[in-house]
C-alpha atoms as a PDB file:
ATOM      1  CA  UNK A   1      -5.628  11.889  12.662  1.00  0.00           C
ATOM      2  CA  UNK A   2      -5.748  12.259   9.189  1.00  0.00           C
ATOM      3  CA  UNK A   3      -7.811   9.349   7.454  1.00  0.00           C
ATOM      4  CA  UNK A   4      -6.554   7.330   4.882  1.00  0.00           C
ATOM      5  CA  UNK A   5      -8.085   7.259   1.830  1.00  0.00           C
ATOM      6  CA  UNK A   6      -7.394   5.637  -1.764  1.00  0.00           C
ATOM      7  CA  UNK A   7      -7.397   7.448  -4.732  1.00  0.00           C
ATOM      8  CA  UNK A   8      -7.413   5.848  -8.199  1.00  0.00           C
ATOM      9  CA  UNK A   9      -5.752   8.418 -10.558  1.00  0.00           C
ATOM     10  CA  UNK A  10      -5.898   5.847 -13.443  1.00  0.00           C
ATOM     11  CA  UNK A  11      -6.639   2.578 -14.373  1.00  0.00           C
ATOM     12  CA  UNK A  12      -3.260   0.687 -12.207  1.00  0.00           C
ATOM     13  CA  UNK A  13      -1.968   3.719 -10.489  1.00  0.00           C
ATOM     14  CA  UNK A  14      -3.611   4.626  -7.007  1.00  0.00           C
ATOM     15  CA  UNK A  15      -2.567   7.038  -4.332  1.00  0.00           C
ATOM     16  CA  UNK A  16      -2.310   6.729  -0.970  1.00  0.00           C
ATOM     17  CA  UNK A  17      -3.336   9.572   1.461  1.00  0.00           C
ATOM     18  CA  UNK A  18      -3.880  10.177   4.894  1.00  0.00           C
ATOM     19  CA  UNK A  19      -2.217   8.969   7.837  1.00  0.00           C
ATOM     20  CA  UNK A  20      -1.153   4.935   7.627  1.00  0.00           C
ATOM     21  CA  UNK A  21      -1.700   3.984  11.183  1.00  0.00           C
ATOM     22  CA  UNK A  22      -3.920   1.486  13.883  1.00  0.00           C
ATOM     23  CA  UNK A  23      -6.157   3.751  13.490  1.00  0.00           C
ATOM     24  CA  UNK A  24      -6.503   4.549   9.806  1.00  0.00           C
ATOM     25  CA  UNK A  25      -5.963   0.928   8.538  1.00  0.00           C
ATOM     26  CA  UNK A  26      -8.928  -0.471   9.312  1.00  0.00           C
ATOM     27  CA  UNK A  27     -11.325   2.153   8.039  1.00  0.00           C
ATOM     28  CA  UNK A  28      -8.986   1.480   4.356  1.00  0.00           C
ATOM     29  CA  UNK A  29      -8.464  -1.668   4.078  1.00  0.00           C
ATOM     30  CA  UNK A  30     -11.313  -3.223   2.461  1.00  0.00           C
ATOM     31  CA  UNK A  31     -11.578  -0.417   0.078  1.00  0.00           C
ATOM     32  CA  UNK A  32      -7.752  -1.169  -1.171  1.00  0.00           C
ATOM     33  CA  UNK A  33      -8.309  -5.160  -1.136  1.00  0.00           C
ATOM     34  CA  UNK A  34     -11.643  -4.552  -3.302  1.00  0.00           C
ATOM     35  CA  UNK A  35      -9.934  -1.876  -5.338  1.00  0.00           C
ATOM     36  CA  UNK A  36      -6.892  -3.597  -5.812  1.00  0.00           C
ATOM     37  CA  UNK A  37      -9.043  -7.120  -6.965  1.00  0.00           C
ATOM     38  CA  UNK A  38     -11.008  -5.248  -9.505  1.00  0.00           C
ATOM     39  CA  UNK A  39      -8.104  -3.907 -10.914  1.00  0.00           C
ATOM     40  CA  UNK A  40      -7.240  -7.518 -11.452  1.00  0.00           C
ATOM     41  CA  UNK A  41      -9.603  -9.043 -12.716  1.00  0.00           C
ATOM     42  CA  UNK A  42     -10.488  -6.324 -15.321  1.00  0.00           C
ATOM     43  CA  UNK A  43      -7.140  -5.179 -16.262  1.00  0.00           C
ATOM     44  CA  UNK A  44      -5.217  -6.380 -19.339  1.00  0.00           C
ATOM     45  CA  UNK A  45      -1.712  -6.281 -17.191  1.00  0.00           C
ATOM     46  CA  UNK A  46      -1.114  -7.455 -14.025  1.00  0.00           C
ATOM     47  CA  UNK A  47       1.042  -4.993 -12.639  1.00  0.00           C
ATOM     48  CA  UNK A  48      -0.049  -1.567 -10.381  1.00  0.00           C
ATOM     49  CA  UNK A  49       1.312   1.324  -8.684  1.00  0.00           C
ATOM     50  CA  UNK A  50       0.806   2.214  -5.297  1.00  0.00           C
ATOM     51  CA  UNK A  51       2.084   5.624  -4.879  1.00  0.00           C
ATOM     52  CA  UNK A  52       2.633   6.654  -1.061  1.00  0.00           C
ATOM     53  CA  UNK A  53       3.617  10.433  -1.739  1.00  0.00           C
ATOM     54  CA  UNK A  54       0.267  11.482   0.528  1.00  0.00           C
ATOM     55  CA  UNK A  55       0.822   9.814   3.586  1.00  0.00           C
ATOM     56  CA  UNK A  56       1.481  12.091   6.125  1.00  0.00           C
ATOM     57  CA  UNK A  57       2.172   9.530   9.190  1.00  0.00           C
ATOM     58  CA  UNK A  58       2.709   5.892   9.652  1.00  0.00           C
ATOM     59  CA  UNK A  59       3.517   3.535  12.085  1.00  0.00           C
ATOM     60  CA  UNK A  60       4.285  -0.509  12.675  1.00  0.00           C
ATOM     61  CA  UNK A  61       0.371  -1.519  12.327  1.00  0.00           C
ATOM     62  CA  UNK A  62       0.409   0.456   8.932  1.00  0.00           C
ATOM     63  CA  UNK A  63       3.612  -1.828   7.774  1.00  0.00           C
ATOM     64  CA  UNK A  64       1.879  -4.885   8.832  1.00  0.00           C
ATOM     65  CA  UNK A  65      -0.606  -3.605   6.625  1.00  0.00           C
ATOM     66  CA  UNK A  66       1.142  -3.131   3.625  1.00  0.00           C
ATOM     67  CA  UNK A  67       3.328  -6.199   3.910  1.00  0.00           C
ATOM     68  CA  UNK A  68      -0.352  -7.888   3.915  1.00  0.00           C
ATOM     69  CA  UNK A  69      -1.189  -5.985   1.205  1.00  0.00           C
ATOM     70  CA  UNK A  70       1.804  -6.951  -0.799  1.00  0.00           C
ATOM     71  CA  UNK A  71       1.474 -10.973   0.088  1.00  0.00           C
ATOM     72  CA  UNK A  72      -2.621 -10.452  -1.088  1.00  0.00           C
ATOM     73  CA  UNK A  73      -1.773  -8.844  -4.521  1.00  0.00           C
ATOM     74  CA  UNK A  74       0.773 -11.795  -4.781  1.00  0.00           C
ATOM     75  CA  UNK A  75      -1.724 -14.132  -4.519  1.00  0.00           C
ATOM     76  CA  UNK A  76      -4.125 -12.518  -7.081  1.00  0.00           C
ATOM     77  CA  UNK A  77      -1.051 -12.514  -9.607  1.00  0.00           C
ATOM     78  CA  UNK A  78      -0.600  -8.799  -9.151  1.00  0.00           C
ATOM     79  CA  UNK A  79       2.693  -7.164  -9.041  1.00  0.00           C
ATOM     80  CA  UNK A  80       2.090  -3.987  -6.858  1.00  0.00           C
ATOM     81  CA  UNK A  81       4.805  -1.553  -7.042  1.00  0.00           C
ATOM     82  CA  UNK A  82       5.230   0.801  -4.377  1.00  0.00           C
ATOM     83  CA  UNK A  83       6.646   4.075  -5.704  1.00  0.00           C
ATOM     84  CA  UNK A  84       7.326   7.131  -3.071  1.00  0.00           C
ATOM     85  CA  UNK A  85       7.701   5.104   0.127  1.00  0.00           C
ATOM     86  CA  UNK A  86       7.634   7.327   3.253  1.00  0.00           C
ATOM     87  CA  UNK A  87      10.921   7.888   5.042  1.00  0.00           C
ATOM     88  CA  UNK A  88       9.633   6.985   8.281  1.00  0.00           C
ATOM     89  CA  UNK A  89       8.116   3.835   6.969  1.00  0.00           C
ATOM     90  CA  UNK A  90      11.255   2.705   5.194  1.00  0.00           C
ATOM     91  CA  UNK A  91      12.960   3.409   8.582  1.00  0.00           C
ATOM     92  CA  UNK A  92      10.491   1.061  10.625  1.00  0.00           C
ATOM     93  CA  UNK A  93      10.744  -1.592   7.673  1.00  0.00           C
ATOM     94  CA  UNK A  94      14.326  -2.059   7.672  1.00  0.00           C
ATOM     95  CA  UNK A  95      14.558  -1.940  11.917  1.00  0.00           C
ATOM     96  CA  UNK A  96      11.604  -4.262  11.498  1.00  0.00           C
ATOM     97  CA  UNK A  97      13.812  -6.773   9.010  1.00  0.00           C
ATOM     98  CA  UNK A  98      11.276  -6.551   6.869  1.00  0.00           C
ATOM     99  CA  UNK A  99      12.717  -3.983   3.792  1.00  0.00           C
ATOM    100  CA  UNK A 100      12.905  -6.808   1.534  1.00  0.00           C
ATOM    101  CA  UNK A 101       9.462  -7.054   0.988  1.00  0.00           C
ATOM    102  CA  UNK A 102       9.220  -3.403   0.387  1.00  0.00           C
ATOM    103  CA  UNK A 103      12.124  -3.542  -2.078  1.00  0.00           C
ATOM    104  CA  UNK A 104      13.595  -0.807  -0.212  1.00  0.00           C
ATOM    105  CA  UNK A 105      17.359  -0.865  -0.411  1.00  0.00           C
END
């Protein structure tokens, strides 16, 4: 298992990397909520990048995650725009019925 880490590479545009997985998530997710949040409430736009070039594996629990993710920035008036989406993860996604909260077409 790779572990999944969050990079910032600028103000609005963060990284993904690692494996997105039951096991990963949890050791990532309060570091993306909190990183995420700050972004926020200190930045002059309300719209981010989540690029997802780095992750080597995901799985269902890793969706779940990032739908959750989605539905939280939504809340906090962020638009979070997920650039590079893994072709596995697309594939669960759209078995899943899910794709249109990806935006994956």
């Amino acid at each position: 298992m790779e572990a999944l880490t969050l990079v910032t590479q600028k103000p609005g545009h963060f990284v993904l990397q690692g494996d997105l997985n039951r096991d990963s998530v949890p050791l990532c997710k309060q570091q993306t909520f909190l990183a995420l949040k700050k972004f926020g409430q200190t930045s002059k736009t309300e719209s981010a990048i989540l690029d997802m070039s780095g992750i080597a594996h995901a799985d269902t629990a890793g969706l779940a995650w990032l739908i959750n993710l989605l539905k939280n920035c939504k809340q906090q008036n962020i638009l979070l725009e997920l650039k590079n989406i893994p072709e596995t993860l697309v594939n669960l996604a759209k078995i899943s019925d899910v794709d249109g909260f990806l935006s994956v077409q």
